[in-house]
PDB file of N, CA and C in Angstrom:
ATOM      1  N   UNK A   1      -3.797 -41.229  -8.201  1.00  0.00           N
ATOM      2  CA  UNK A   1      -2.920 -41.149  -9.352  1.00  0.00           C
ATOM      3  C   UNK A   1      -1.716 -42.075  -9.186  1.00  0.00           C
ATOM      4  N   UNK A   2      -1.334 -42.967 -10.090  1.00  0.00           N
ATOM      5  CA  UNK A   2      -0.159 -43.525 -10.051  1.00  0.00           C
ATOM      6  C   UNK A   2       0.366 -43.665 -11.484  1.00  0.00           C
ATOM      7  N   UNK A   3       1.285 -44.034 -11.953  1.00  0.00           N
ATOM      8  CA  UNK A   3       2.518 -43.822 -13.117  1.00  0.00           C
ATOM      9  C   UNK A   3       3.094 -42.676 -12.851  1.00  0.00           C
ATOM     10  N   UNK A   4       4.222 -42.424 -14.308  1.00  0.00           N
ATOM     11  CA  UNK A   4       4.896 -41.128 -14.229  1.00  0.00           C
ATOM     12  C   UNK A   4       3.270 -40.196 -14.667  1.00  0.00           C
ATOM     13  N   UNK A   5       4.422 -38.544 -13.867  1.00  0.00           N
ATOM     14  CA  UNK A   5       3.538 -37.621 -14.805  1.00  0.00           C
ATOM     15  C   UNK A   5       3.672 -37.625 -16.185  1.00  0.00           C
ATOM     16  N   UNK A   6       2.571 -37.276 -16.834  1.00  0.00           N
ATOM     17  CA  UNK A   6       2.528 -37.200 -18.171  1.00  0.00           C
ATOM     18  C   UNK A   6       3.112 -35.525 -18.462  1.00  0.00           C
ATOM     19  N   UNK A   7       4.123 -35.423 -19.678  1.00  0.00           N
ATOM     20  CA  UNK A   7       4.397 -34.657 -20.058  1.00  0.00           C
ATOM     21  C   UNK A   7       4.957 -34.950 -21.428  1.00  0.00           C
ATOM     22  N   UNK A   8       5.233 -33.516 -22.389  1.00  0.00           N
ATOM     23  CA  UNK A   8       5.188 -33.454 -23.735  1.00  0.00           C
ATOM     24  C   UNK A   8       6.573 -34.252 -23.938  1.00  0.00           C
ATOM     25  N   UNK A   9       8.037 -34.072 -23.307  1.00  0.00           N
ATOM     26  CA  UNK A   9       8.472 -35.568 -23.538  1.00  0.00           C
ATOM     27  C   UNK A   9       8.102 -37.030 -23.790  1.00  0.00           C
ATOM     28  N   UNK A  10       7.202 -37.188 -23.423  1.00  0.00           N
ATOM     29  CA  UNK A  10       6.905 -38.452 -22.896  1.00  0.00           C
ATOM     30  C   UNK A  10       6.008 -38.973 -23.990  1.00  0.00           C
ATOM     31  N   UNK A  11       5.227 -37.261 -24.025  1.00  0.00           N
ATOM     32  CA  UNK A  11       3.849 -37.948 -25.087  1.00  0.00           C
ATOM     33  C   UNK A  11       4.741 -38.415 -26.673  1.00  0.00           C
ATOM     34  N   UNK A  12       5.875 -37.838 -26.857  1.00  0.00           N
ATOM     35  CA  UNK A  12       6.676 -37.708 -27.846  1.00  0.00           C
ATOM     36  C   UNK A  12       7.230 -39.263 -28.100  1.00  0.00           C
ATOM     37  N   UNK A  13       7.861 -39.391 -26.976  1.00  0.00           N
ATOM     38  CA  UNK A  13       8.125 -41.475 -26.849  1.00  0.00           C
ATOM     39  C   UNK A  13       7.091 -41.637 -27.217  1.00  0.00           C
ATOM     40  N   UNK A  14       6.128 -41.984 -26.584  1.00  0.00           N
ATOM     41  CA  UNK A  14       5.056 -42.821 -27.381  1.00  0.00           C
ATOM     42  C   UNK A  14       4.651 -42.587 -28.559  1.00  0.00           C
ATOM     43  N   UNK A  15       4.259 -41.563 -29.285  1.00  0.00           N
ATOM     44  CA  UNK A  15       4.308 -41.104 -30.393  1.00  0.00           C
ATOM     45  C   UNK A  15       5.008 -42.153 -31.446  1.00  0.00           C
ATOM     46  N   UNK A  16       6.382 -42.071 -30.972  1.00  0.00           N
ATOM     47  CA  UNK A  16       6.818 -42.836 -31.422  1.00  0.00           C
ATOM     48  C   UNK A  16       7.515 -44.158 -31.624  1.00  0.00           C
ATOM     49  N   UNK A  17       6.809 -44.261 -30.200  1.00  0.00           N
ATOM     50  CA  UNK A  17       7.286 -46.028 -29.850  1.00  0.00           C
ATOM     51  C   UNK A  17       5.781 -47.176 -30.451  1.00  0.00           C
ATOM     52  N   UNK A  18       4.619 -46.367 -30.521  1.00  0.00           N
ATOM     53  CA  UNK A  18       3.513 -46.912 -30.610  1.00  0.00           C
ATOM     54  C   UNK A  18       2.508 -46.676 -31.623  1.00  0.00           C
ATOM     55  N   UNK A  19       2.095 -47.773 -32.606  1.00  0.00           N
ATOM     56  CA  UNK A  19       0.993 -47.401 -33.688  1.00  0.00           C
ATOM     57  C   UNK A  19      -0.065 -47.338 -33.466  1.00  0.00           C
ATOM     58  N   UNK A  20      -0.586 -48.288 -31.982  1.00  0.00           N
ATOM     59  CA  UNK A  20      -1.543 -48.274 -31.716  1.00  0.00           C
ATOM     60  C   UNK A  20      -1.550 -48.391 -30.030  1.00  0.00           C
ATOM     61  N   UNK A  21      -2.627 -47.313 -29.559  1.00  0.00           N
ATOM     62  CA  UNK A  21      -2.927 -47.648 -28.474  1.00  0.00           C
ATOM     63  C   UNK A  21      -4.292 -47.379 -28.028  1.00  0.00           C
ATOM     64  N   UNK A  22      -4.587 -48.454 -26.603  1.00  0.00           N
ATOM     65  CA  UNK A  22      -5.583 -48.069 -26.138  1.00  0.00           C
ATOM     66  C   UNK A  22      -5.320 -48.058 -24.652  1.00  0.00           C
ATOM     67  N   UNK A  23      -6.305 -47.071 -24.234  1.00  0.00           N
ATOM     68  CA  UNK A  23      -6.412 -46.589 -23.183  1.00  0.00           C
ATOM     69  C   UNK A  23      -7.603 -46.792 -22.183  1.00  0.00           C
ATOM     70  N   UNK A  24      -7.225 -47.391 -20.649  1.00  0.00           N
ATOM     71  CA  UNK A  24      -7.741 -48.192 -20.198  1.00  0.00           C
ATOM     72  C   UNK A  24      -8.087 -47.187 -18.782  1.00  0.00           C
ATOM     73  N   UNK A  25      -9.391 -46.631 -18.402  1.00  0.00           N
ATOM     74  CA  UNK A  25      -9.318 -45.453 -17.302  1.00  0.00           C
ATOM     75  C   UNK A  25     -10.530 -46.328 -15.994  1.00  0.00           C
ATOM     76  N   UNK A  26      -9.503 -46.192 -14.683  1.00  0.00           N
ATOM     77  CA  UNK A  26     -10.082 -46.681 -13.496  1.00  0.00           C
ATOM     78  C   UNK A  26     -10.949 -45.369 -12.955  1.00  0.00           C
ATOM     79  N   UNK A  27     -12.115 -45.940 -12.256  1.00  0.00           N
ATOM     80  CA  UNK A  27     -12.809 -45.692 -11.595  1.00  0.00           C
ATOM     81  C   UNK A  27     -12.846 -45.546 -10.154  1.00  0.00           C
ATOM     82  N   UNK A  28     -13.045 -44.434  -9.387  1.00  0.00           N
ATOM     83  CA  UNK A  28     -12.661 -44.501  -7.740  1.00  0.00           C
ATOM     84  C   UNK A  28     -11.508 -45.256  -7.472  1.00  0.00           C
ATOM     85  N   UNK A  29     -11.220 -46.109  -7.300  1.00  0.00           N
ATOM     86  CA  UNK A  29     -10.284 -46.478  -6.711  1.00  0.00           C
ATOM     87  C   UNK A  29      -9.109 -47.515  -7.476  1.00  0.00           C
ATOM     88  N   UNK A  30      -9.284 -46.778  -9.121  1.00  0.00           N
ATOM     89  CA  UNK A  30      -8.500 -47.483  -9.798  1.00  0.00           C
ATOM     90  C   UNK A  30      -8.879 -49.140 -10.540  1.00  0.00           C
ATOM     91  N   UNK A  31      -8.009 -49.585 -11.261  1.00  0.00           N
ATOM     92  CA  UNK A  31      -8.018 -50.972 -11.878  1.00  0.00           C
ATOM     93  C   UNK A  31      -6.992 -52.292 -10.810  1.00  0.00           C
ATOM     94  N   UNK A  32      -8.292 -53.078 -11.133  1.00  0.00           N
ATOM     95  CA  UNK A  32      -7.331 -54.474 -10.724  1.00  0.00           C
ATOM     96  C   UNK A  32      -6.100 -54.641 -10.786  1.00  0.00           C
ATOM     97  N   UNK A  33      -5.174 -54.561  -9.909  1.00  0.00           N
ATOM     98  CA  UNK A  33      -3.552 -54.885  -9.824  1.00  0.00           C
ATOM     99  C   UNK A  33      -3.246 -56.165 -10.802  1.00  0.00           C
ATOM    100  N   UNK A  34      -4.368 -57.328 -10.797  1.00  0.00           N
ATOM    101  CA  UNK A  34      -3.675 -58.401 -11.683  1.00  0.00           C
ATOM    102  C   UNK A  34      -3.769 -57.394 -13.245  1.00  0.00           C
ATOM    103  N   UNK A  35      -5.072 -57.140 -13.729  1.00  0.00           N
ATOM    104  CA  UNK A  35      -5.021 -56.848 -15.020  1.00  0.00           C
ATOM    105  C   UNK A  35      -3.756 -56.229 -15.334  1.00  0.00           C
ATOM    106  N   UNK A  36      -3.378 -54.979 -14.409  1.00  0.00           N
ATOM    107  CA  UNK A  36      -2.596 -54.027 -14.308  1.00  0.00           C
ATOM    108  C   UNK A  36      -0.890 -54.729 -14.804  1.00  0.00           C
ATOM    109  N   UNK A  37      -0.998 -56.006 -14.611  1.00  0.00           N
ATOM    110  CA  UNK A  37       0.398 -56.408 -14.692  1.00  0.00           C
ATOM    111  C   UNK A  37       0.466 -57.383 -15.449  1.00  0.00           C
ATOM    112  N   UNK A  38      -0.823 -57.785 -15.791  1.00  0.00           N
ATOM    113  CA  UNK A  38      -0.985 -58.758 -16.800  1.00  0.00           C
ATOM    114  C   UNK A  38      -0.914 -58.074 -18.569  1.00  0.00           C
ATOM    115  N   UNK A  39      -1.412 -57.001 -18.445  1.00  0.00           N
ATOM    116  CA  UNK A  39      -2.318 -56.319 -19.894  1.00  0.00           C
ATOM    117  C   UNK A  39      -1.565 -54.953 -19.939  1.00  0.00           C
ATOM    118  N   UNK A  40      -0.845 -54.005 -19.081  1.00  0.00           N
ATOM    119  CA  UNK A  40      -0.499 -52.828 -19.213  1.00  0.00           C
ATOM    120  C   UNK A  40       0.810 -52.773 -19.659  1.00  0.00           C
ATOM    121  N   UNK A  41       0.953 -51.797 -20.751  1.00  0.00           N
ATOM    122  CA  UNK A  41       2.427 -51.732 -20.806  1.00  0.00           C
ATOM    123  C   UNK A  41       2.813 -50.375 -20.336  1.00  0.00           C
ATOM    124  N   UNK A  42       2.382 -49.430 -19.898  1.00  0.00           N
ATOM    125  CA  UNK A  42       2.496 -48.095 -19.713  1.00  0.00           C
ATOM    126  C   UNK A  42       1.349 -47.378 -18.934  1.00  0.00           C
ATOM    127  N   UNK A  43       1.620 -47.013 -17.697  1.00  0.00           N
ATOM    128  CA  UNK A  43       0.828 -46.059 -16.646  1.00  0.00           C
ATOM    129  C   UNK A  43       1.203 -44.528 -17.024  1.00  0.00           C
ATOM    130  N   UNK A  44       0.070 -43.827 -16.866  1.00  0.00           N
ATOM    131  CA  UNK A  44       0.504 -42.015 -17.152  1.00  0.00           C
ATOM    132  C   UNK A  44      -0.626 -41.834 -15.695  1.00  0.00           C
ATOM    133  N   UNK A  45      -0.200 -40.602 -15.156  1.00  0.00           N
ATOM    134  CA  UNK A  45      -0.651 -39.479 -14.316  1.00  0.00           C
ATOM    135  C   UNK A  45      -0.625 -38.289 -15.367  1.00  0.00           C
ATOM    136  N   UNK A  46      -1.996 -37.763 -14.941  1.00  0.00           N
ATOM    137  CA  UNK A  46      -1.640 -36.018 -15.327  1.00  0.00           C
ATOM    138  C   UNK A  46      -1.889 -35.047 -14.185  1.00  0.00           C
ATOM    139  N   UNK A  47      -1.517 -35.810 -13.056  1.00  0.00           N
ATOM    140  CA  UNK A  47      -0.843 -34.703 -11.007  1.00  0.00           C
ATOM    141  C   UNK A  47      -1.323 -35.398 -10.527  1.00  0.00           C
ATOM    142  N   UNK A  48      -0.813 -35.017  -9.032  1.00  0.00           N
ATOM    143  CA  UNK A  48      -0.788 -35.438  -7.982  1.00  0.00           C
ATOM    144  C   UNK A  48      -2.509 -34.880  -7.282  1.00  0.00           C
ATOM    145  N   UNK A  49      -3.758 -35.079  -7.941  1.00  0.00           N
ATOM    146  CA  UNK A  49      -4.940 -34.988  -7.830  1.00  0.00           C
ATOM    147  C   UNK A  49      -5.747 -35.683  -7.918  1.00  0.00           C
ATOM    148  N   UNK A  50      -7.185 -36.256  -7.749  1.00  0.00           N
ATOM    149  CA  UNK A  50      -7.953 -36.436  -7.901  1.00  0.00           C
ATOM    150  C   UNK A  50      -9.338 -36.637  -8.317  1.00  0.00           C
ATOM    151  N   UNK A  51      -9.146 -37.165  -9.537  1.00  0.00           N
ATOM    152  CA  UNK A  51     -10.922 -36.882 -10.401  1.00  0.00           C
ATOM    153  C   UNK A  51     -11.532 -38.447  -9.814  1.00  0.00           C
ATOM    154  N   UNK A  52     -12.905 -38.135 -10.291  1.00  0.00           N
ATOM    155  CA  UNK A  52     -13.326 -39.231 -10.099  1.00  0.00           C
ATOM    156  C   UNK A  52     -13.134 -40.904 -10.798  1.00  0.00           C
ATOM    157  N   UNK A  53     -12.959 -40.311 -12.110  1.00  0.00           N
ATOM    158  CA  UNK A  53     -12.379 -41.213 -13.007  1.00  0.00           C
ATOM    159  C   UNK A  53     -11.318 -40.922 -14.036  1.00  0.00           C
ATOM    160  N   UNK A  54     -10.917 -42.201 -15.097  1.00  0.00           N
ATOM    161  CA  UNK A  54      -9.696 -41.833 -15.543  1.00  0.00           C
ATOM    162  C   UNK A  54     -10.046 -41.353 -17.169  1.00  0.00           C
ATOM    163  N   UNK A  55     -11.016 -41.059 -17.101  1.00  0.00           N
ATOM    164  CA  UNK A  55     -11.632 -40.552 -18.251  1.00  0.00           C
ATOM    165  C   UNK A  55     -10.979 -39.465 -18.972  1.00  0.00           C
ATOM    166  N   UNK A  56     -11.220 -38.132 -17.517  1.00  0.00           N
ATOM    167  CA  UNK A  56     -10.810 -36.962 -17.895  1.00  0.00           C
ATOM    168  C   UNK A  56      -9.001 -37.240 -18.724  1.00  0.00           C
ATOM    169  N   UNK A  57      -8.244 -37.614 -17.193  1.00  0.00           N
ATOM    170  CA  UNK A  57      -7.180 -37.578 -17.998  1.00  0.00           C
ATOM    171  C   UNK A  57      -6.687 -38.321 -19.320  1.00  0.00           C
ATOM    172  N   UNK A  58      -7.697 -38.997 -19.683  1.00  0.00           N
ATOM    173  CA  UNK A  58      -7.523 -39.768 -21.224  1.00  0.00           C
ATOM    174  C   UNK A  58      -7.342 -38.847 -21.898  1.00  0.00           C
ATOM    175  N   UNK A  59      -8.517 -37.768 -21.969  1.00  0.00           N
ATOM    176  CA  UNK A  59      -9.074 -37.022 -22.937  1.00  0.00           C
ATOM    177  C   UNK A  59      -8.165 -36.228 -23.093  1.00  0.00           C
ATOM    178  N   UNK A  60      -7.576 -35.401 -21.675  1.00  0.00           N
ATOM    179  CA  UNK A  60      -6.037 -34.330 -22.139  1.00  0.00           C
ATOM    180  C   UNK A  60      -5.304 -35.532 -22.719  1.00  0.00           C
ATOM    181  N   UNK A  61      -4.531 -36.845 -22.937  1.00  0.00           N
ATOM    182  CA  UNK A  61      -3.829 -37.371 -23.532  1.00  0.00           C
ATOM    183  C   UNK A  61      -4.061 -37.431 -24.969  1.00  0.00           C
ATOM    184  N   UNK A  62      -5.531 -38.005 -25.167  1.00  0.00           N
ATOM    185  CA  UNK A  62      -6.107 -38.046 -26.309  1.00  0.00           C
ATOM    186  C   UNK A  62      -5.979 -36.316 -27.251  1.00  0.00           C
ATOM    187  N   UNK A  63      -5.657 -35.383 -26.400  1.00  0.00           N
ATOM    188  CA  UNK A  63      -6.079 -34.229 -26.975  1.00  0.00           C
ATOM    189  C   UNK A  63      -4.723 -33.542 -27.566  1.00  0.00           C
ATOM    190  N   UNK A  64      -3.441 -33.984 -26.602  1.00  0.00           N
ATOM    191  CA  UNK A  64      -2.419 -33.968 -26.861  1.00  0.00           C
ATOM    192  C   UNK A  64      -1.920 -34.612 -27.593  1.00  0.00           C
ATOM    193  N   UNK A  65      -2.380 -35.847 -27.880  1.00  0.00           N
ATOM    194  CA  UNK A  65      -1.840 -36.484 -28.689  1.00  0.00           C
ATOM    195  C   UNK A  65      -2.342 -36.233 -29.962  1.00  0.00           C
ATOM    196  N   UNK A  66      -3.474 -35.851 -30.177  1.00  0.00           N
ATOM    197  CA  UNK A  66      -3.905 -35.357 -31.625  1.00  0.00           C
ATOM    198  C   UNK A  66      -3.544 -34.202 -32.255  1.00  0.00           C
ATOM    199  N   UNK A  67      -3.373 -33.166 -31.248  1.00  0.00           N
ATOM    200  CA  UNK A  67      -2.689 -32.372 -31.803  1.00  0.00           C
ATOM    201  C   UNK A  67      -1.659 -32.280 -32.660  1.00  0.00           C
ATOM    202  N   UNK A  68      -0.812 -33.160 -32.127  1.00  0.00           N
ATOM    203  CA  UNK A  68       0.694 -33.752 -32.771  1.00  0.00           C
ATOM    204  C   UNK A  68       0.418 -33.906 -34.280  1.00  0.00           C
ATOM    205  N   UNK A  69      -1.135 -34.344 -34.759  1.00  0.00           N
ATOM    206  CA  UNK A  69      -1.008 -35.159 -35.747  1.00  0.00           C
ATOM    207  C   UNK A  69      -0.942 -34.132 -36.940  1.00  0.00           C
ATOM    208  N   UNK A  70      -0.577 -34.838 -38.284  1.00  0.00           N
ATOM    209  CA  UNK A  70      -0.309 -34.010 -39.635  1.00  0.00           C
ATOM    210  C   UNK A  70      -1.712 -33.523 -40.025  1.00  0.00           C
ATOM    211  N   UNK A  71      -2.114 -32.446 -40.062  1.00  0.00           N
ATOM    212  CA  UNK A  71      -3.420 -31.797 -40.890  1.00  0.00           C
ATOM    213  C   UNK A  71      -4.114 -30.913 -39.849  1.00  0.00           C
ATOM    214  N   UNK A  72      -3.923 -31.651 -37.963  1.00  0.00           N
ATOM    215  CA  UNK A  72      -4.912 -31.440 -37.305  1.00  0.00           C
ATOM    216  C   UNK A  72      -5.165 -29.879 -37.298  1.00  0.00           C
ATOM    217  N   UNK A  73      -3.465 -29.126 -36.978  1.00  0.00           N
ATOM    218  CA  UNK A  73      -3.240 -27.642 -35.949  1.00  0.00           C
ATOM    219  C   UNK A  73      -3.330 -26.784 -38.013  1.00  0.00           C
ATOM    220  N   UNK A  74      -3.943 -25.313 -37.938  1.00  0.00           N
ATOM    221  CA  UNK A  74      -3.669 -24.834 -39.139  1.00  0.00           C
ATOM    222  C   UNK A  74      -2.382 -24.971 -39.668  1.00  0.00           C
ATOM    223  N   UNK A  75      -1.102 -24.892 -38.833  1.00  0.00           N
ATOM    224  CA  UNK A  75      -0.102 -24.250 -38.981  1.00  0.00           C
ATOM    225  C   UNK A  75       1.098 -25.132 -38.749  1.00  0.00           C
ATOM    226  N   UNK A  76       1.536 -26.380 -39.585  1.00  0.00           N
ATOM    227  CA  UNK A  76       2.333 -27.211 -38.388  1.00  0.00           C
ATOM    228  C   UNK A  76       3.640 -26.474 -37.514  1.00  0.00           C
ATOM    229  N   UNK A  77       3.879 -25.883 -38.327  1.00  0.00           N
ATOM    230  CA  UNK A  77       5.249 -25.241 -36.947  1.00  0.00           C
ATOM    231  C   UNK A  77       4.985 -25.029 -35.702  1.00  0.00           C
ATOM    232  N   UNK A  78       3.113 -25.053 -35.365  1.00  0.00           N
ATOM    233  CA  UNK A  78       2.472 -24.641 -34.263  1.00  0.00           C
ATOM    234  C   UNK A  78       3.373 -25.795 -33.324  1.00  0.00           C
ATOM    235  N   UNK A  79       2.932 -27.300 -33.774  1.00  0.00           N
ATOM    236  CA  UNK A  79       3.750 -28.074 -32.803  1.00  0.00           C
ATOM    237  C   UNK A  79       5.049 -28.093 -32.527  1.00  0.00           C
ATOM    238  N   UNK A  80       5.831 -27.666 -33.804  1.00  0.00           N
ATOM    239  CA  UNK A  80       7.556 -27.877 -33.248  1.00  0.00           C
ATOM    240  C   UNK A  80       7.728 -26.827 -32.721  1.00  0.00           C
ATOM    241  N   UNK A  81       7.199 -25.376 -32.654  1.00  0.00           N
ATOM    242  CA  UNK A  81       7.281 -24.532 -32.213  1.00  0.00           C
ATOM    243  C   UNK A  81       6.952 -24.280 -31.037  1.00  0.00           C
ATOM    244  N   UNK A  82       6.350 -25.008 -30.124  1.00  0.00           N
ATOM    245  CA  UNK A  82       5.727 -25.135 -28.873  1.00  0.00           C
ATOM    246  C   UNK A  82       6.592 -24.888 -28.233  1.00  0.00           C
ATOM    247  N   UNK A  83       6.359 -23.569 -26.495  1.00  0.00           N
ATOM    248  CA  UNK A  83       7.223 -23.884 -25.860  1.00  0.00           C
ATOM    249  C   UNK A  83       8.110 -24.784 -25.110  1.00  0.00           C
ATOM    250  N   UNK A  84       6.630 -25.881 -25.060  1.00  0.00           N
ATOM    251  CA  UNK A  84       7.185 -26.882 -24.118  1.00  0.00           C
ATOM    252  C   UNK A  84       7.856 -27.641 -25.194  1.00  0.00           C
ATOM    253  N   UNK A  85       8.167 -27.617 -26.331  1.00  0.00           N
ATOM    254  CA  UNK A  85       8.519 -28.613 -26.843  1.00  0.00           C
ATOM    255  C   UNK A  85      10.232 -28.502 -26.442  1.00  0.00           C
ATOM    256  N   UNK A  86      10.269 -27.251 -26.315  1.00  0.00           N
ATOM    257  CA  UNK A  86      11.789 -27.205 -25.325  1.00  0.00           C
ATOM    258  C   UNK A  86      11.694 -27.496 -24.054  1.00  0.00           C
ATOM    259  N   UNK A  87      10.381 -27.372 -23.596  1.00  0.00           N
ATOM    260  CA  UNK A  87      10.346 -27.756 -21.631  1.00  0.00           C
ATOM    261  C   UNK A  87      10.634 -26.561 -20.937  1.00  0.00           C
ATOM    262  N   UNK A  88       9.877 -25.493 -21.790  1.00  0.00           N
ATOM    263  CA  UNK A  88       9.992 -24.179 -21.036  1.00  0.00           C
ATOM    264  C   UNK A  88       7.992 -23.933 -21.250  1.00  0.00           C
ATOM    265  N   UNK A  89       7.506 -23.521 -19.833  1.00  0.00           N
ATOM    266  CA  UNK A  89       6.257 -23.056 -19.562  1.00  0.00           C
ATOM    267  C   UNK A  89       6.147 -22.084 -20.569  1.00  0.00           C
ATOM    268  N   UNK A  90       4.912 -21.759 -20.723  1.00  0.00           N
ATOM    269  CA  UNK A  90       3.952 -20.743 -21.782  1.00  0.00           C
ATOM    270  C   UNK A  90       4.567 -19.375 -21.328  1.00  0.00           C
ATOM    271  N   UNK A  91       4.854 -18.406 -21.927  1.00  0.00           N
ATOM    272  CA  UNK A  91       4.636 -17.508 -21.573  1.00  0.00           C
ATOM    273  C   UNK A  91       3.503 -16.588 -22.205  1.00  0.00           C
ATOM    274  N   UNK A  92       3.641 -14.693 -21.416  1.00  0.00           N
ATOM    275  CA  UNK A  92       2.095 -14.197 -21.535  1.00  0.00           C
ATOM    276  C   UNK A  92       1.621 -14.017 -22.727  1.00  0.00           C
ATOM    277  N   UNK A  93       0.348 -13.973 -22.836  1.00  0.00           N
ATOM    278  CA  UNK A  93      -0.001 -14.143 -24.493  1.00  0.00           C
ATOM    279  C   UNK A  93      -1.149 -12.789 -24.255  1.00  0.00           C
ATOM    280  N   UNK A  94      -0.891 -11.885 -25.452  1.00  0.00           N
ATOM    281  CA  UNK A  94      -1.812 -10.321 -25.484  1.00  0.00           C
ATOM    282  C   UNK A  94      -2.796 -11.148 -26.791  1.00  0.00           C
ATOM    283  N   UNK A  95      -3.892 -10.650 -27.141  1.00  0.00           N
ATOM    284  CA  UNK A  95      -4.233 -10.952 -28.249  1.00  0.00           C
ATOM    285  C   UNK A  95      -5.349  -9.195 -28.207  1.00  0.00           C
ATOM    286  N   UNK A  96      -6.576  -9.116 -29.018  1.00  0.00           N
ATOM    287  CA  UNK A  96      -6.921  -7.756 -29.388  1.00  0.00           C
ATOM    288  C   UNK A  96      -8.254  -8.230 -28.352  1.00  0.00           C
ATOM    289  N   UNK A  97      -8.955  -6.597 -27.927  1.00  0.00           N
ATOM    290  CA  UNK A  97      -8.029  -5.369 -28.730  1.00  0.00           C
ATOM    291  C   UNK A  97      -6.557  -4.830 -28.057  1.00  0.00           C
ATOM    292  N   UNK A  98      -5.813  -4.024 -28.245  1.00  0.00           N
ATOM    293  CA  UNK A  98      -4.718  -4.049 -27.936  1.00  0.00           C
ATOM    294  C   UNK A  98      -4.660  -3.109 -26.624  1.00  0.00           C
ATOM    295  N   UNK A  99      -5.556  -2.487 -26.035  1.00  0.00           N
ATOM    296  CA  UNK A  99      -6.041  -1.781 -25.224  1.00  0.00           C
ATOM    297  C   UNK A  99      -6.853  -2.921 -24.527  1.00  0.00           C
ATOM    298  N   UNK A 100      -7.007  -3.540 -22.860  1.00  0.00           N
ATOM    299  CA  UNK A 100      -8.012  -3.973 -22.390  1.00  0.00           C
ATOM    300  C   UNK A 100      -8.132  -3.464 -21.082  1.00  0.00           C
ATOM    301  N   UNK A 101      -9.210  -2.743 -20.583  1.00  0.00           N
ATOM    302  CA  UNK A 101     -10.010  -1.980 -19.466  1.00  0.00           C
ATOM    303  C   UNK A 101      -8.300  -1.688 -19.031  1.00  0.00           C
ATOM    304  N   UNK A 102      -8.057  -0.882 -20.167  1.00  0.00           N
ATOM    305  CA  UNK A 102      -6.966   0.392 -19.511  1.00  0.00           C
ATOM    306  C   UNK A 102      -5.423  -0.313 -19.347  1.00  0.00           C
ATOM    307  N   UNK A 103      -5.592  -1.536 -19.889  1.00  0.00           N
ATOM    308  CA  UNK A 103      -3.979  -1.899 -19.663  1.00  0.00           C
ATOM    309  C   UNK A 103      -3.724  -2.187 -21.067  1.00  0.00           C
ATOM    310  N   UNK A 104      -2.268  -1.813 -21.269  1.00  0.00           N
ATOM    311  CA  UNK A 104      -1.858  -2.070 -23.311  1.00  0.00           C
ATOM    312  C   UNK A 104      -1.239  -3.485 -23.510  1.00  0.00           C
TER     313      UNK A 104
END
């Protein structure tokens, strides 16, 4: 992994620094350093881990980033309403039935 971590700040800059982008994912041991400095304007991490390729983490970008968009979520307040959109973690979420194997 190298760039910053990716987080909902960040995805927010781009959002709105950019109309268009594409996204470019290394394999084992990453992309060519020239391309890298020739063609990139922006590196993301999503941790300090290891997949095999940079696929996966496209797809959480790609997934985050669509979310954002107008029509996608039923509900838009869903996005401004997000916890993280303050940069505070999820908290616990109950859903039904309201009873589960004995806890309320």
């Amino acid at each position: 992994p190298q760039g910053p971590i990716f987080n909902q700040s960040q995805l927010c800059d781009w959002k709105a620094s950019y109309s268009d982008l594409i996204l470019v994912c290394g394999h084992y041991e990453g992309i060519d350093e020239r391309f890298l400095s020739l063609c990139v304007d922006q590196e993301l991490s999503i941790g300090p881990y290891i997949v095999s390729g940079g696929e996966l983490p496209a797809l959480v970008f790609v997934d985050a980033l669509v979310r954002t968009l107008p029509g996608v979520l039923g509900n838009p307040q869903s996005v401004t309403e997000e916890s993280l959109e303050r940069g505070v973690l999820k908290y616990p979420q109950y859903t039904r039935p309201r009873e589960f194997q004995g806890e309320c």
